[in-house]
C-alpha atoms as a PDB file:
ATOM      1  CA  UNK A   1     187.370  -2.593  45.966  1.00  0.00           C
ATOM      2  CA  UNK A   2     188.743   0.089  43.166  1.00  0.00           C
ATOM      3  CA  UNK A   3     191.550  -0.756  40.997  1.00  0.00           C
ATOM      4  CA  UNK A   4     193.846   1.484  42.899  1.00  0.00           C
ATOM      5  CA  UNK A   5     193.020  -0.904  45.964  1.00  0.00           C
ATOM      6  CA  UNK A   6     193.577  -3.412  44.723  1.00  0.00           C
ATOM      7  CA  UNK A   7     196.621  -2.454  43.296  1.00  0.00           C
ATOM      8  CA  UNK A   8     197.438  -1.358  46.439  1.00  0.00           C
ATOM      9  CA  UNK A   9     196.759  -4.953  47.822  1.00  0.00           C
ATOM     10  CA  UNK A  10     199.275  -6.961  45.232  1.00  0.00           C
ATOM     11  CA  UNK A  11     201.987  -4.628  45.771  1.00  0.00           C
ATOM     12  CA  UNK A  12     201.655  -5.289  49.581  1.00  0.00           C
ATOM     13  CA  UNK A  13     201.186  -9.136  49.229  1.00  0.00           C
ATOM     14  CA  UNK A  14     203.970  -9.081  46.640  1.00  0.00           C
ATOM     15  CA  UNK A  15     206.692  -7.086  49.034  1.00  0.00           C
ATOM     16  CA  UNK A  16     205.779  -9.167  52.040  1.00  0.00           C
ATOM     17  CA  UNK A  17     205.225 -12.351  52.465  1.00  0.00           C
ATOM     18  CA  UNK A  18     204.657 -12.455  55.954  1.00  0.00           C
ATOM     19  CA  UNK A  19     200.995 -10.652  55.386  1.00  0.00           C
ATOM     20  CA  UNK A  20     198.906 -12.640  56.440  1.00  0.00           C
ATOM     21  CA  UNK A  21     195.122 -12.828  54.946  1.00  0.00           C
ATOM     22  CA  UNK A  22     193.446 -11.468  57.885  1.00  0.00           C
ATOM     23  CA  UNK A  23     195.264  -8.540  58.222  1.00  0.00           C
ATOM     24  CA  UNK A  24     194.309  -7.129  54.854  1.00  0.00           C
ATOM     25  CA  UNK A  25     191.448  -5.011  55.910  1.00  0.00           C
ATOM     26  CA  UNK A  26     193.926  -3.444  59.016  1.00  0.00           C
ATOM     27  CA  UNK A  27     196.877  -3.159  55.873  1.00  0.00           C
ATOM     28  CA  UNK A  28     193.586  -1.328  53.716  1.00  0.00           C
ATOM     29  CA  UNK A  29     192.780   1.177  56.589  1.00  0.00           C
ATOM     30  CA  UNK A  30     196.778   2.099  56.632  1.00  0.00           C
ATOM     31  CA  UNK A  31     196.543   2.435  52.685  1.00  0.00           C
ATOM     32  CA  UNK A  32     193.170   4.437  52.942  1.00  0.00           C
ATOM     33  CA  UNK A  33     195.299   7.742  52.138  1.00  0.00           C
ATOM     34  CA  UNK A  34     194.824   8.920  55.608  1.00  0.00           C
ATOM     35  CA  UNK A  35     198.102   8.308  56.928  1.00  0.00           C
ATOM     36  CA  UNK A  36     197.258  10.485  60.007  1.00  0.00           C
ATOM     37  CA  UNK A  37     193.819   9.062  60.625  1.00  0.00           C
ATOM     38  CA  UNK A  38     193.304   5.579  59.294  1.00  0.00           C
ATOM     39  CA  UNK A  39     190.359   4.061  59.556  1.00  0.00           C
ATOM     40  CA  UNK A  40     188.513   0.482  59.187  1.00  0.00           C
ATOM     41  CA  UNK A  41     184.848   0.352  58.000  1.00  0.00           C
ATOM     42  CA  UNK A  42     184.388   3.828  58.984  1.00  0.00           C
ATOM     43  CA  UNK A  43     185.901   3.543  62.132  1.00  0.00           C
ATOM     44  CA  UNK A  44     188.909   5.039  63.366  1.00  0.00           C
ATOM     45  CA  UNK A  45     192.318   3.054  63.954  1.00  0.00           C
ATOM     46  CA  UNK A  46     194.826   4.109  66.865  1.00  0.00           C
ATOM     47  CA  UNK A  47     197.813   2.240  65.751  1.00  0.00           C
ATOM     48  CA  UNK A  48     200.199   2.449  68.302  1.00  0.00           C
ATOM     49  CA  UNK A  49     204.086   1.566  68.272  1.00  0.00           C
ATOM     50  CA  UNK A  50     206.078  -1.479  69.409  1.00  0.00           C
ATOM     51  CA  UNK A  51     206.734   0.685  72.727  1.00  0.00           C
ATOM     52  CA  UNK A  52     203.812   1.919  72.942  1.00  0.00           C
ATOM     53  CA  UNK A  53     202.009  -1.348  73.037  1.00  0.00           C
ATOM     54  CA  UNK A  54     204.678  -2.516  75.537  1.00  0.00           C
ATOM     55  CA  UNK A  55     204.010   0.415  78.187  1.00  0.00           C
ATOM     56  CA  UNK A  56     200.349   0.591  78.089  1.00  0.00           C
ATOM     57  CA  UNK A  57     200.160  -3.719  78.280  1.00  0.00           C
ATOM     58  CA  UNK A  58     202.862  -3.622  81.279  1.00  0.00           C
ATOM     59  CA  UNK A  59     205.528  -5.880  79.032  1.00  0.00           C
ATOM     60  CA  UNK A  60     208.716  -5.653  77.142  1.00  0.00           C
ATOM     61  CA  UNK A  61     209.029  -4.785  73.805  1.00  0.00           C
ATOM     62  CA  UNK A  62     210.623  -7.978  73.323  1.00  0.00           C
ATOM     63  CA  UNK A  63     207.439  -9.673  74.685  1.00  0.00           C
ATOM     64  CA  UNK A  64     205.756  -7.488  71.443  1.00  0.00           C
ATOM     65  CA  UNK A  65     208.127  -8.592  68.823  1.00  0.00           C
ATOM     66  CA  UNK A  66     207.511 -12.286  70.088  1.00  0.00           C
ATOM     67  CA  UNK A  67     203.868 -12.354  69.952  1.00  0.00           C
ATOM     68  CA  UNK A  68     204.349 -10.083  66.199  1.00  0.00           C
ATOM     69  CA  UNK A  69     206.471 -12.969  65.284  1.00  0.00           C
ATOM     70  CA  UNK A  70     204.251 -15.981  66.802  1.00  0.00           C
ATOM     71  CA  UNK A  71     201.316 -14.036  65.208  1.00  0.00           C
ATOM     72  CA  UNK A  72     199.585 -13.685  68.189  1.00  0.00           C
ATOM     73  CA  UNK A  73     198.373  -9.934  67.478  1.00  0.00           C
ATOM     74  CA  UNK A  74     197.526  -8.718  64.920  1.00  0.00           C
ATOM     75  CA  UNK A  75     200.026  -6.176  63.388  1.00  0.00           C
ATOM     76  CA  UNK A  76     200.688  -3.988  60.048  1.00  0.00           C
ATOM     77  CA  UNK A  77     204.563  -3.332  58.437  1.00  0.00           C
ATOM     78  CA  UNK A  78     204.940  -0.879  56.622  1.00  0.00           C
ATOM     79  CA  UNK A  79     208.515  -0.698  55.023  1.00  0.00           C
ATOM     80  CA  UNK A  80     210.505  -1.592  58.455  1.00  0.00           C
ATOM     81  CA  UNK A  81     207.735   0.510  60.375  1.00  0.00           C
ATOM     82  CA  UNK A  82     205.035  -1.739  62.869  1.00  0.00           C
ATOM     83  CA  UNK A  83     201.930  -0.578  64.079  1.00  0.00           C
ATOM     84  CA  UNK A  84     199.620  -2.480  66.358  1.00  0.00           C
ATOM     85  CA  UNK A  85     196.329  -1.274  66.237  1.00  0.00           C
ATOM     86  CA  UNK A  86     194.781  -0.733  69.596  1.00  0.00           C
ATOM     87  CA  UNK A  87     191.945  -2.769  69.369  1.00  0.00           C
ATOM     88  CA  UNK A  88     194.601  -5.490  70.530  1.00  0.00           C
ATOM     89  CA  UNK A  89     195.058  -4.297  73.741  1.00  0.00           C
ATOM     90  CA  UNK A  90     191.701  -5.663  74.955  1.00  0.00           C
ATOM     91  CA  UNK A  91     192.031  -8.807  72.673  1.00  0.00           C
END
């Protein structure tokens, strides 16, 4: 990890406080400077909206924010923007 990673990584833990440890490598792949194309390991990450998620899972958004809440997928905020990757889909 470079210093401007891990710079990257403070200010993120240091503005929210609901980041959770294992979603520091999804947070990373948003940071990677390819706002348009992040990726994770080399792979590429769909991140998808709150409705989005909702219409291609067959649920409510407010079923979404619930389970964002509960922590029951995985999720990355940036600012008052979420993104679920789609990799949760099939979790």
């Amino acid at each position: 990890m470079n210093a401007g990673t891990r710079s990257a990584v403070s200010t993120l833990l240091a503005a929210d406080p609901s980041v959770k440890p294992d979603s520091i490598p999804l947070a990373l792949a948003v940071l990677d400077g390819k706002a348009n194309a992040p990726s994770l390991n080399g792979q590429p990450v769909r991140l998808l909206t709150i409705n989005e998620f909702a219409k291609r899972f067959g649920c409510t958004t407010r079923s979404v924010q619930r389970w964002i809440a509960t922590g029951e997928i995985k999720f990355v905020r940036r600012g008052r923007l979420v993104r679920i990757p789609e990799s949760e889909l099939s979790g």
